[in-house]
C-alpha atoms as a PDB file:
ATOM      1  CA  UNK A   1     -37.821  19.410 -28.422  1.00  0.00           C
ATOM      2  CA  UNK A   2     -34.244  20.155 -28.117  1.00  0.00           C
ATOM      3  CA  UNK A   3     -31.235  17.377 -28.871  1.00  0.00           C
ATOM      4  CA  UNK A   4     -28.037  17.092 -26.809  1.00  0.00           C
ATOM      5  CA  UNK A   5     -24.899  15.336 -27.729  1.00  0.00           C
ATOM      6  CA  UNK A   6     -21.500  15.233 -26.575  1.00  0.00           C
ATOM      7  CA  UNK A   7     -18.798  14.933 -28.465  1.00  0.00           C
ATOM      8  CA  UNK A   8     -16.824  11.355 -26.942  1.00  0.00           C
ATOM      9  CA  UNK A   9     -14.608  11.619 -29.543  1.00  0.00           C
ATOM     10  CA  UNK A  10     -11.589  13.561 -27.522  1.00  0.00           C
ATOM     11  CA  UNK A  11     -12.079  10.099 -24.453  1.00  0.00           C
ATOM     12  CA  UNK A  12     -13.140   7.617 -26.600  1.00  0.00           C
ATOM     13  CA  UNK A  13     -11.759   7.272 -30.197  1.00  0.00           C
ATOM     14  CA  UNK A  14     -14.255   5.028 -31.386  1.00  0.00           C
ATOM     15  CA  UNK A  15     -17.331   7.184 -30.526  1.00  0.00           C
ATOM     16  CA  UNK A  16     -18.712  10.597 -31.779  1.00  0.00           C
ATOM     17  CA  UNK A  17     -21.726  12.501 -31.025  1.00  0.00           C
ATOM     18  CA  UNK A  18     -23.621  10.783 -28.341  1.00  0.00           C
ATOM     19  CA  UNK A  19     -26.918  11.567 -26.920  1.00  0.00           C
ATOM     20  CA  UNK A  20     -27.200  11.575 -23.249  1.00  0.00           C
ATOM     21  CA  UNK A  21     -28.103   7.699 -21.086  1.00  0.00           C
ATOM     22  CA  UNK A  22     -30.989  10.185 -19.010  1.00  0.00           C
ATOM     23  CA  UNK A  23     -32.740  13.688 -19.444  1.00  0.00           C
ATOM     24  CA  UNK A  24     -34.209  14.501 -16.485  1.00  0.00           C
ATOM     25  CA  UNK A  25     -35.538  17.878 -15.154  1.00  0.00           C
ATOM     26  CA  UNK A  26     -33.354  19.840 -17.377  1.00  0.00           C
ATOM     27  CA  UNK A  27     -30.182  17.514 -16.412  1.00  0.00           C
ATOM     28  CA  UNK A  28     -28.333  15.014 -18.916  1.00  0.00           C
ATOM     29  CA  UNK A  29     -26.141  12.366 -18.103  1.00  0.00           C
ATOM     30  CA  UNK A  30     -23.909  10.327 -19.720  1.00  0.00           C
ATOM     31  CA  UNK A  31     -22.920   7.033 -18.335  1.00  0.00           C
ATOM     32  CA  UNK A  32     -21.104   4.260 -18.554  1.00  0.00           C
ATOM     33  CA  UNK A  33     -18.603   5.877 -21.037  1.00  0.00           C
ATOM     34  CA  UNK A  34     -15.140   4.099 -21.378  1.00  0.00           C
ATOM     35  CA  UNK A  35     -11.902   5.924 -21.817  1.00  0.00           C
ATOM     36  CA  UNK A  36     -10.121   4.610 -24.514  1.00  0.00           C
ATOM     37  CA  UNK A  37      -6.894   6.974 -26.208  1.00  0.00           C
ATOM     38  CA  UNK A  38      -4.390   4.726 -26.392  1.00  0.00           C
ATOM     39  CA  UNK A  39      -2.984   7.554 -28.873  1.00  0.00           C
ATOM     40  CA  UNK A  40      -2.370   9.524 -25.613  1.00  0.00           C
ATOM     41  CA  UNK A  41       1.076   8.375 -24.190  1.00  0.00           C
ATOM     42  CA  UNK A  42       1.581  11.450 -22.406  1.00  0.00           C
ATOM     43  CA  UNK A  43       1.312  11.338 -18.039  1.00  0.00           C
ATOM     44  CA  UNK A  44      -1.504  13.952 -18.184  1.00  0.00           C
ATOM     45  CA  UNK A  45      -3.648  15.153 -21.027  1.00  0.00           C
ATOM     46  CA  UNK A  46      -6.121  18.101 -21.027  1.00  0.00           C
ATOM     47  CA  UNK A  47      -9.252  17.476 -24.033  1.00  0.00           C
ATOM     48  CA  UNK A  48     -11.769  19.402 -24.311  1.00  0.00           C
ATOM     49  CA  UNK A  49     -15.197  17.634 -24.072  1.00  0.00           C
ATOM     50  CA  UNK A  50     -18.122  19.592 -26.272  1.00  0.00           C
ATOM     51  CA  UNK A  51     -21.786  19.419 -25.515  1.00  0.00           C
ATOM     52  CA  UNK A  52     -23.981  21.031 -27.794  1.00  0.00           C
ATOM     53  CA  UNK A  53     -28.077  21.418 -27.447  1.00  0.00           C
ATOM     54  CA  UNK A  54     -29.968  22.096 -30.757  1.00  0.00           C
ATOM     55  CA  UNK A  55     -33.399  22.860 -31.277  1.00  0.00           C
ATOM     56  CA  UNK A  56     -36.027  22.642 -34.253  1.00  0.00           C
ATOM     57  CA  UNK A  57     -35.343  25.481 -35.675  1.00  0.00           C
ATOM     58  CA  UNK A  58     -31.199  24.748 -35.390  1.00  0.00           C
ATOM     59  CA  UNK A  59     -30.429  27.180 -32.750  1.00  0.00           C
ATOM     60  CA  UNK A  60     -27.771  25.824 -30.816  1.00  0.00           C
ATOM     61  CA  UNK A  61     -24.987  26.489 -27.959  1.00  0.00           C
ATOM     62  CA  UNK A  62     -22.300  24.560 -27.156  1.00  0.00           C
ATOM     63  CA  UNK A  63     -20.134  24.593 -23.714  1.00  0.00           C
ATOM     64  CA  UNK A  64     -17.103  22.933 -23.125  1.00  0.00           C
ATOM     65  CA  UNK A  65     -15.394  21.252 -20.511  1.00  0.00           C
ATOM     66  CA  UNK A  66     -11.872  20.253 -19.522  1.00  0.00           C
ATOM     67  CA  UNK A  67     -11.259  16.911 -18.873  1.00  0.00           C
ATOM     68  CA  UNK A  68      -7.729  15.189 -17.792  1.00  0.00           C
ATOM     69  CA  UNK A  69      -6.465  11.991 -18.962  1.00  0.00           C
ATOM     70  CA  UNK A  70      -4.112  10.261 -16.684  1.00  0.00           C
ATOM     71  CA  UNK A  71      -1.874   7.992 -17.487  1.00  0.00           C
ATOM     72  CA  UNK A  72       0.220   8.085 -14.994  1.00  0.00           C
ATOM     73  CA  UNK A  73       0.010   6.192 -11.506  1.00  0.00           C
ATOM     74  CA  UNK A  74       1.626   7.169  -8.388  1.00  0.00           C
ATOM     75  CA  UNK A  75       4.796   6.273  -6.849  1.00  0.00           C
ATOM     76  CA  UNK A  76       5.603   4.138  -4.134  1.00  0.00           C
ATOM     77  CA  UNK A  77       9.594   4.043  -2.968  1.00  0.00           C
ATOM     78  CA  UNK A  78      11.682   3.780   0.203  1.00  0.00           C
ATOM     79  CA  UNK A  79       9.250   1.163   2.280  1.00  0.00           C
ATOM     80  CA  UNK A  80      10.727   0.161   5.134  1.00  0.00           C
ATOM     81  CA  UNK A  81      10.334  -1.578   8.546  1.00  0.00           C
ATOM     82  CA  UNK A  82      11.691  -1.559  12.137  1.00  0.00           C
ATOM     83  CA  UNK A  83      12.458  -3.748  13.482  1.00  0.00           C
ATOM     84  CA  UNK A  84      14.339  -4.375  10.340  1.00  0.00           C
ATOM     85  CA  UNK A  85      16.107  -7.864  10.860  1.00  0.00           C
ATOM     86  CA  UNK A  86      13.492 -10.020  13.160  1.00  0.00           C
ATOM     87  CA  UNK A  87       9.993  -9.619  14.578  1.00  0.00           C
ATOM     88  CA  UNK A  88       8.202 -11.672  17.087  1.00  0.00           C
ATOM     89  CA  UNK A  89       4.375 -12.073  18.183  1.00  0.00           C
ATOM     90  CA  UNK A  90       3.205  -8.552  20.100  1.00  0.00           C
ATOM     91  CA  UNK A  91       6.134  -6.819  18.718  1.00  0.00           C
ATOM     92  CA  UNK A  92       5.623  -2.875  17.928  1.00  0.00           C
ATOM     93  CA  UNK A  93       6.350  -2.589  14.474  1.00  0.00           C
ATOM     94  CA  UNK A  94       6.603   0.914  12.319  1.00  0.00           C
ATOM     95  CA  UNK A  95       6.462   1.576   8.919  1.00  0.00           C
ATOM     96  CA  UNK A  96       7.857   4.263   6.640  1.00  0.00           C
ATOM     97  CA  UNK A  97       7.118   5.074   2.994  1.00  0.00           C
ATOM     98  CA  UNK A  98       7.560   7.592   0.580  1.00  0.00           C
ATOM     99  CA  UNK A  99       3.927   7.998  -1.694  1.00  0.00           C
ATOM    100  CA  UNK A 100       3.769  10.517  -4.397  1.00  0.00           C
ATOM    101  CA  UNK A 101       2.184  11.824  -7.309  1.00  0.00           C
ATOM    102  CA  UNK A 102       3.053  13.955 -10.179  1.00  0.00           C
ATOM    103  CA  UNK A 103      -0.468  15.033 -10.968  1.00  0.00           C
ATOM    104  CA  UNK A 104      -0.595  18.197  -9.003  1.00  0.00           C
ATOM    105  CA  UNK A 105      -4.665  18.569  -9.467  1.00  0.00           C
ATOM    106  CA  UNK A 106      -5.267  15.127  -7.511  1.00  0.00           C
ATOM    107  CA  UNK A 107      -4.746  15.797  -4.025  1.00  0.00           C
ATOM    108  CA  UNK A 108      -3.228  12.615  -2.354  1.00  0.00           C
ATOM    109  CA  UNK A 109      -4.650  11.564   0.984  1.00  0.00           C
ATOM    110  CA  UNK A 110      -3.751   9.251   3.704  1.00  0.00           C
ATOM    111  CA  UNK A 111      -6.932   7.659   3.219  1.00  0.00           C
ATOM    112  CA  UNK A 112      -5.623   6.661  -1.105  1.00  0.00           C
ATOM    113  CA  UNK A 113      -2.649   5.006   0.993  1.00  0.00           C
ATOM    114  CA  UNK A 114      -2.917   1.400   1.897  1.00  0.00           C
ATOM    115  CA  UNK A 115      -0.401  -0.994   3.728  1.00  0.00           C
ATOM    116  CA  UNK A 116      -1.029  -4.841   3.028  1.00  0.00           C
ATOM    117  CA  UNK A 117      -0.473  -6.333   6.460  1.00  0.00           C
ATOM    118  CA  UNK A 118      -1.914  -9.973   6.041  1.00  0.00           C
ATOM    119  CA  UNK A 119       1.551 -11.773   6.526  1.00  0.00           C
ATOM    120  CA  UNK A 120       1.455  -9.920  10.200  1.00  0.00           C
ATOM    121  CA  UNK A 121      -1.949 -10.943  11.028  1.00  0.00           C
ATOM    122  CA  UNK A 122      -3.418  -7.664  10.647  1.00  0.00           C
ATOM    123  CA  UNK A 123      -6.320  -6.593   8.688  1.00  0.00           C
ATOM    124  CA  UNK A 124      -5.554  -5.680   5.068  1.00  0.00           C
ATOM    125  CA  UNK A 125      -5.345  -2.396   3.716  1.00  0.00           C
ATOM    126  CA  UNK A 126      -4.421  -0.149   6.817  1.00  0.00           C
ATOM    127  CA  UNK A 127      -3.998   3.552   5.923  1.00  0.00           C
ATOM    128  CA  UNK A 128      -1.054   4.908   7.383  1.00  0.00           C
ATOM    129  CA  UNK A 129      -1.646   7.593  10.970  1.00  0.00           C
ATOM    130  CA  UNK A 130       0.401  10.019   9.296  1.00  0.00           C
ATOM    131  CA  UNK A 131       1.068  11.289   5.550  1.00  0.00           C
ATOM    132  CA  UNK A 132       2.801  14.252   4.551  1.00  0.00           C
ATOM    133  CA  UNK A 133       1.972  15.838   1.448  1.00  0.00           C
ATOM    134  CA  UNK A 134       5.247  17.790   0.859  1.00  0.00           C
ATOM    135  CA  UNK A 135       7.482  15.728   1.292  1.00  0.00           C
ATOM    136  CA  UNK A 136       5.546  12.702   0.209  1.00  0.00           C
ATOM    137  CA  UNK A 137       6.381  10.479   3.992  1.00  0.00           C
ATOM    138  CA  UNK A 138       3.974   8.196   5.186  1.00  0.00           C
ATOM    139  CA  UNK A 139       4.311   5.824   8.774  1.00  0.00           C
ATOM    140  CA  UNK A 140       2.525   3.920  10.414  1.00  0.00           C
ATOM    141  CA  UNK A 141       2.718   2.433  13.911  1.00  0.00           C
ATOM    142  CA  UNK A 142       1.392  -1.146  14.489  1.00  0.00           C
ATOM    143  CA  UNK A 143       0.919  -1.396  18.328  1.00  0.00           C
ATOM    144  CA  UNK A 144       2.416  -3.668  21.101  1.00  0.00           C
ATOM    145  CA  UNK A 145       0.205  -6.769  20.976  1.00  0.00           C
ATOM    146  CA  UNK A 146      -1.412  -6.706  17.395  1.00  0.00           C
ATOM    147  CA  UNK A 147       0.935  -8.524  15.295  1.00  0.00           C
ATOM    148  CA  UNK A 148      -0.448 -12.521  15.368  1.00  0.00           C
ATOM    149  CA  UNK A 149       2.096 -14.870  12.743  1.00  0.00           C
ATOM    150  CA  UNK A 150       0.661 -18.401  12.533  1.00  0.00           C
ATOM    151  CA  UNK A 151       4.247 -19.204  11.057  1.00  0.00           C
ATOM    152  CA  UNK A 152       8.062 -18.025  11.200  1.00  0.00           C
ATOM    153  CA  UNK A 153       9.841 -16.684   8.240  1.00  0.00           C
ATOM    154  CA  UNK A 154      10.183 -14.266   5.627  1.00  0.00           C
ATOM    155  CA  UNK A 155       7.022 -11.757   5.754  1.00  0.00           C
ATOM    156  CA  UNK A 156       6.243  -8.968   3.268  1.00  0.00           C
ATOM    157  CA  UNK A 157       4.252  -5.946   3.625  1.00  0.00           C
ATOM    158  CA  UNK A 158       3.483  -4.335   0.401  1.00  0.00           C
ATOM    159  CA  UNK A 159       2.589  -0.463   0.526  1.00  0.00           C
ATOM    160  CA  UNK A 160       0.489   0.963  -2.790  1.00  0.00           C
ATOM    161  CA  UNK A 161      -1.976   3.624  -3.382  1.00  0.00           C
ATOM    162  CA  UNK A 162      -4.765   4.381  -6.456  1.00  0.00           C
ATOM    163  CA  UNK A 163      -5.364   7.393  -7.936  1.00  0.00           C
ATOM    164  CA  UNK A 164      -8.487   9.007  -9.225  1.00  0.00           C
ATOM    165  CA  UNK A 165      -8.227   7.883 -12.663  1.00  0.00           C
ATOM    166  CA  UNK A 166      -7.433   4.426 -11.257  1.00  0.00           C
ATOM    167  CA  UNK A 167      -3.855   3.774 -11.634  1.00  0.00           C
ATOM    168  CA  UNK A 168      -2.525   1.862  -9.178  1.00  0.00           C
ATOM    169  CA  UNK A 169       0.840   2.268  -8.086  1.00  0.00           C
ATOM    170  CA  UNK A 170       3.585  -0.461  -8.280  1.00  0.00           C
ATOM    171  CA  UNK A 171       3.695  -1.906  -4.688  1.00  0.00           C
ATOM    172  CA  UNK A 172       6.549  -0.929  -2.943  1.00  0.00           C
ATOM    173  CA  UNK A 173       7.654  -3.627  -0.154  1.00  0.00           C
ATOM    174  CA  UNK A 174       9.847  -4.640   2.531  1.00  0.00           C
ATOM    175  CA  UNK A 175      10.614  -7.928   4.476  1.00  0.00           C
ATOM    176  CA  UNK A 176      11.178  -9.170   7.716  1.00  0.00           C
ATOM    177  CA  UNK A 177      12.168 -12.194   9.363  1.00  0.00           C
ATOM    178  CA  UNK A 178       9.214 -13.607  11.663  1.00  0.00           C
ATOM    179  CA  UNK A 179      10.711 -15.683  14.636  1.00  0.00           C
ATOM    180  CA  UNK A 180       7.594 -17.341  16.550  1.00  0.00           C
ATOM    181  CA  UNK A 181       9.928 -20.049  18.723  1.00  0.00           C
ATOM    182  CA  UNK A 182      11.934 -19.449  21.546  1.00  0.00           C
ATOM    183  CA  UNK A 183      15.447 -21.415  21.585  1.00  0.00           C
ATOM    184  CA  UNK A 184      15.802 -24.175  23.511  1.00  0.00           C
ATOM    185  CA  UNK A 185      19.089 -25.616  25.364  1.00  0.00           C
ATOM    186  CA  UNK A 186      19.322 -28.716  26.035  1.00  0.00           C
ATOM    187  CA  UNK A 187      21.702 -31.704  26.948  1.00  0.00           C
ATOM    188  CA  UNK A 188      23.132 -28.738  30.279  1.00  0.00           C
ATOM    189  CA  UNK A 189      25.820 -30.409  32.600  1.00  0.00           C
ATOM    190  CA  UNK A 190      28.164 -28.539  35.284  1.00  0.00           C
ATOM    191  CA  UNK A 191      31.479 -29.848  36.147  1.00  0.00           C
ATOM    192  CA  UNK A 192      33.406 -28.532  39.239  1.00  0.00           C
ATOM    193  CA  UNK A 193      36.888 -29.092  37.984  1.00  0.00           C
ATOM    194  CA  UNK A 194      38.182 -28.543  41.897  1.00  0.00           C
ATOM    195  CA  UNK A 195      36.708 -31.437  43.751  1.00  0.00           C
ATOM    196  CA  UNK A 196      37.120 -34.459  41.555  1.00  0.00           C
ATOM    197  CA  UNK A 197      35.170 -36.791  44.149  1.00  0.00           C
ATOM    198  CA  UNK A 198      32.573 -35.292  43.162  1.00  0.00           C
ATOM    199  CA  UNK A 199      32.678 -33.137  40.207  1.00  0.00           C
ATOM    200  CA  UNK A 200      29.105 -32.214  40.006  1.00  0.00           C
ATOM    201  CA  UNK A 201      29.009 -30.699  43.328  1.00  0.00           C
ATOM    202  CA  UNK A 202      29.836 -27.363  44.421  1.00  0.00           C
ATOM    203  CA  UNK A 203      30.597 -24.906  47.419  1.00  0.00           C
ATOM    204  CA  UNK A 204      30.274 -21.224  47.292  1.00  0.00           C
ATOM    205  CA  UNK A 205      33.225 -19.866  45.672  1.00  0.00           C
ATOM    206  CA  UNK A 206      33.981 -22.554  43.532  1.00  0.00           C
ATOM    207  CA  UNK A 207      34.966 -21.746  39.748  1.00  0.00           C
ATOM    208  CA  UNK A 208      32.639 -24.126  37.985  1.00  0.00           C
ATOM    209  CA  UNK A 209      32.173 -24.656  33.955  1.00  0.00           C
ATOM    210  CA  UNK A 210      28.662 -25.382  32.281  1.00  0.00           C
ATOM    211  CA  UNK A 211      27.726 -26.667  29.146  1.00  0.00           C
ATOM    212  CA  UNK A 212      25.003 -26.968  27.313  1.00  0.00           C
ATOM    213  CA  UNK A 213      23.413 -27.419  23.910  1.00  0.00           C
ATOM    214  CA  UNK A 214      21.520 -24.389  22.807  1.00  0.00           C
ATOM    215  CA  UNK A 215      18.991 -25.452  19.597  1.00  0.00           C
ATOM    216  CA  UNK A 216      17.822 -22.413  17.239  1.00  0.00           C
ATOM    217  CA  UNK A 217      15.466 -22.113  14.780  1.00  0.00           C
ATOM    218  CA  UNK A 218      15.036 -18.787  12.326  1.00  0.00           C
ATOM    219  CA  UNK A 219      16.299 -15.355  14.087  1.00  0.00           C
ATOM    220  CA  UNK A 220      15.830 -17.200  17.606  1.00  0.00           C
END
């Protein structure tokens, strides 16, 4: 019979040699193997992983493989939203973000992007309809009719992304003021200054003045 190992060693500090979890039909696999090189600080590391098969009579052949550490997780700057000051119920809402990563050899998608939209109403983790890969711009367009609050005020939407190693980015967020109530004006009176009999009375033509309390609540 022939033995396999792999040499863990360069992803795992505390292992060495290691025979494969299966051998089936020619095919070894490994599994369940934990990264652990904290001794890597570096964004991105290239090891080479060895596996060597040995038979009875110590013939062997090794092959190696290159394998990446990253440490590094994307970035996530520049969210923003419009409308920027207040947002009502049905509202059409768009989002802009700038999503990048510095490891060239994982391709970023608009599919690793997610937008946290559970303050709005909307379901969580919506990709965004457009991401550009050069220059790193994502957007998305929430349309007329989705947005549901349950409650005024402050609302967050937090943009992130994870990459293949499993980083996951710092969020990067925005707010906006949620304003579900209408104002409402009470306490209205009209005076017609010109016919003092009756001063709530008026003819075509007249110059009146009205008043009128006008009650707000948040960005109403």
């Amino acid at each position: 019979s022939t033995t396999i190992t792999a040499d863990l060693s360069v992803i795992n500090t505390t292992l060495g040699n290691v025979t494969p979890t299966f051998y089936e039909n020619q095919i070894a696999t490994w599994s369940n193997i934990t990264v652990n090189r904290a001794d890597i600080t570096d964004a991105f590391t290239n090891v080479n992983l060895t596996i060597t098969a040995t038979d009875k009579a110590t013939n062997s052949d090794s092959e190696n493989t290159a394998v990446k550490i990253d440490n590094e997780a994307r970035s996530v700057t520049v969210v923003t939203l419009t409308p920027a000051d207040f947002v009502k119920n049905g509202d059409l809402l768009t989002i802009t973000a700038t999503v990048t990563d510095n490891n060239t050899t994982d391709v970023l998608e608009k599919s690793d992007i997610n937008a946290d939209l559970s303050e709005f109403g909307i379901v969580l983790n919506q990709n965004p309809n457009t991401y550009n890969s050069g220059t790193g711009a994502a957007s998305w367009t929430i349309e007329t009719g989705l947005i549901n609050f349950d409650n005024g005020g402050t609302k967050t939407i937090r943009v992130t992304s994870t990459d293949k190693a499993g980083n996951k980015a710092t969020a990067g967020t925005d707010n906006v003021e949620a304003d579900i109530t209408a104002p409402v004006a009470t306490n209205i009176s009209m005076t017609n200054a010109g016919n003092a009999d009756y001063p709530t009375f008026a003819n075509d033509g007249d110059e009146i003045s009205i008043t009128f309390d006008m009650n707000y609540t948040s960005g109403s």
